[in-house]
C-alpha atoms as a PDB file:
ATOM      1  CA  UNK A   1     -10.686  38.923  64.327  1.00  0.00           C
ATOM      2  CA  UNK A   2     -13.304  39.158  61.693  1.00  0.00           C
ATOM      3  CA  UNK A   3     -10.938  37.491  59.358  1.00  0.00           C
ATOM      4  CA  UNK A   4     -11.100  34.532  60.816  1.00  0.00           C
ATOM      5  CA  UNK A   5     -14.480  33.360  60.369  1.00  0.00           C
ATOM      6  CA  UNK A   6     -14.606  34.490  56.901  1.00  0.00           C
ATOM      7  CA  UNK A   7     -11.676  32.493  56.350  1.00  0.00           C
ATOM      8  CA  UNK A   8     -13.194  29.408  57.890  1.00  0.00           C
ATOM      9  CA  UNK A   9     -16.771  30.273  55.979  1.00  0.00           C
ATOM     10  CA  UNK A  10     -15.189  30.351  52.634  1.00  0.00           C
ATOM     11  CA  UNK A  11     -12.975  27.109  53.679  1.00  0.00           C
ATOM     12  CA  UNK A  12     -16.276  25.282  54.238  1.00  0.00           C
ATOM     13  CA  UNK A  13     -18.484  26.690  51.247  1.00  0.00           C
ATOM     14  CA  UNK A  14     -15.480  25.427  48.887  1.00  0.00           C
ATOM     15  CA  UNK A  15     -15.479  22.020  50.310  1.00  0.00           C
ATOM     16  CA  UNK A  16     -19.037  21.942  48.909  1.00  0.00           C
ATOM     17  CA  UNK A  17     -18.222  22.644  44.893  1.00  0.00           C
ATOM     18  CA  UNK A  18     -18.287  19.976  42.866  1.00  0.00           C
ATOM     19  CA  UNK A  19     -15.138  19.277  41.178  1.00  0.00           C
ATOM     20  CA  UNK A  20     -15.617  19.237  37.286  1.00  0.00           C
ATOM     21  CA  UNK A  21     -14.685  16.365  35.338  1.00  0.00           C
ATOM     22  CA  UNK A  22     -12.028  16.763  32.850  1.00  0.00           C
ATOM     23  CA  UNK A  23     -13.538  16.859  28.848  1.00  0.00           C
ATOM     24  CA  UNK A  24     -11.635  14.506  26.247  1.00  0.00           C
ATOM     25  CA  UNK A  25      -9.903  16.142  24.390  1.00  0.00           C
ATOM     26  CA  UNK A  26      -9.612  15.229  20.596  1.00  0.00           C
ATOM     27  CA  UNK A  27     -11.486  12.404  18.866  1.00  0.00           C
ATOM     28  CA  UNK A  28     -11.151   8.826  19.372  1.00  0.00           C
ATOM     29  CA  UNK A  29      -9.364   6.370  17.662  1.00  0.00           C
ATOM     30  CA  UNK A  30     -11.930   5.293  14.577  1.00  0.00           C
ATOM     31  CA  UNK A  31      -9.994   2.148  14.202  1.00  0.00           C
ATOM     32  CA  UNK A  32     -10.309   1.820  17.957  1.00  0.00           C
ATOM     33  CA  UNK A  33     -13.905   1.977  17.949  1.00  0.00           C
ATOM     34  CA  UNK A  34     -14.741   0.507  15.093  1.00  0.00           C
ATOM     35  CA  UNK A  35     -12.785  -2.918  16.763  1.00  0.00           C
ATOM     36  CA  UNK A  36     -15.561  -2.459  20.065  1.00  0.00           C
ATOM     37  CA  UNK A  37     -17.951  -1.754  17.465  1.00  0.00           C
ATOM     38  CA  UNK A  38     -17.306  -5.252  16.015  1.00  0.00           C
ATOM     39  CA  UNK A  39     -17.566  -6.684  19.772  1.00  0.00           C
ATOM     40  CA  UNK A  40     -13.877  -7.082  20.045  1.00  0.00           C
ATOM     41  CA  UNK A  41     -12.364  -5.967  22.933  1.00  0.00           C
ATOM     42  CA  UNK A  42      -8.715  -3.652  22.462  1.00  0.00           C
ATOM     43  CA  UNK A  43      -5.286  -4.661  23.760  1.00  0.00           C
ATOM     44  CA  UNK A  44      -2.005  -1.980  23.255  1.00  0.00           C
ATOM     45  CA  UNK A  45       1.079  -3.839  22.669  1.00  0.00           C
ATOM     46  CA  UNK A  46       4.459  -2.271  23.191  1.00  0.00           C
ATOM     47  CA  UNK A  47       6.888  -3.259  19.967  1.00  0.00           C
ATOM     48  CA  UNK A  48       9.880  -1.523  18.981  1.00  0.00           C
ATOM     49  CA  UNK A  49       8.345   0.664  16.701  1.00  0.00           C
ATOM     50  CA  UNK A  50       6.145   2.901  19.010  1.00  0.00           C
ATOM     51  CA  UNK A  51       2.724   0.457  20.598  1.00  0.00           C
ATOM     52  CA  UNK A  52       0.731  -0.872  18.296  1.00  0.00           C
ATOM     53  CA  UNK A  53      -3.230  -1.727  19.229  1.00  0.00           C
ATOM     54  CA  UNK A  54      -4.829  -5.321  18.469  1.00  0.00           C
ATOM     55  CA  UNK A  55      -8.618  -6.217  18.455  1.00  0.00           C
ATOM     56  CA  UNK A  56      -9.551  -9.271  19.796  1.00  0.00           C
ATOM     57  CA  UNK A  57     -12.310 -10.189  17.968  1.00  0.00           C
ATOM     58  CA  UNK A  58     -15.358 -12.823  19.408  1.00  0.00           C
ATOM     59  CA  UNK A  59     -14.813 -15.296  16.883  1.00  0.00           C
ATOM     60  CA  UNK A  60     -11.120 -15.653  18.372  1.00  0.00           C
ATOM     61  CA  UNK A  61      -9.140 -13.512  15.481  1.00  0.00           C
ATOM     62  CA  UNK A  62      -6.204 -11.339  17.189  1.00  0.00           C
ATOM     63  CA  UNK A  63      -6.135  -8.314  13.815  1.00  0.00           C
ATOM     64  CA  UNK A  64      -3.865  -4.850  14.442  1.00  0.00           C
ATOM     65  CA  UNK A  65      -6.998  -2.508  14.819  1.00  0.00           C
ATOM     66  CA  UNK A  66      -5.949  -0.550  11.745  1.00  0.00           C
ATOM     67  CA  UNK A  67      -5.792  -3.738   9.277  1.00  0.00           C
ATOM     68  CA  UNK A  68      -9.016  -4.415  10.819  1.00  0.00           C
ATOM     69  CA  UNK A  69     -10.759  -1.120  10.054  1.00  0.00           C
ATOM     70  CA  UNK A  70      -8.865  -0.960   6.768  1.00  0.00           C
ATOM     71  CA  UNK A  71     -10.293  -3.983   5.526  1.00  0.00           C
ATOM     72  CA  UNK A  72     -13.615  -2.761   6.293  1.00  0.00           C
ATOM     73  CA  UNK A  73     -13.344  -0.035   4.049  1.00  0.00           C
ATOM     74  CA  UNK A  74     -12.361  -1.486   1.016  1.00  0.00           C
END
């Protein structure tokens, strides 16, 4: 009989936790950022080759994030 409101206790006290958010794992895409660094804004693109991600840039360029970031660093 004792069981039972320990059972409801410990029901009630874990409704109360706070559920942890999951942490990213791994680093982010640099070419990725570097497009939203730029003000663009990223679109993924299925092709047949695998998908492919484009930065849409705010002077109205559509560049494949990694030509973008590429031609940044030469």
């Amino acid at each position: 009989m004792k069981r039972i409101p320990a059972l409801a206790a410990m029901l009630v006290l874990s409704g109360c936790t706070s559920a942890e958010k999951p942490k990213p794992i791994g680093m982010p895409n640099p070419a990725s950022t570097y497009c939203v660094k730029q003000g663009g804004t990223l679109e993924i693109r299925t092709e047949p080759g695998g998908q492919v991600g484009y930065c849409h840039l705010p002077d109205g360029r559509v560049v494949e994030e990694w030509t973008l970031f590429r031609s940044a660093r030469r």
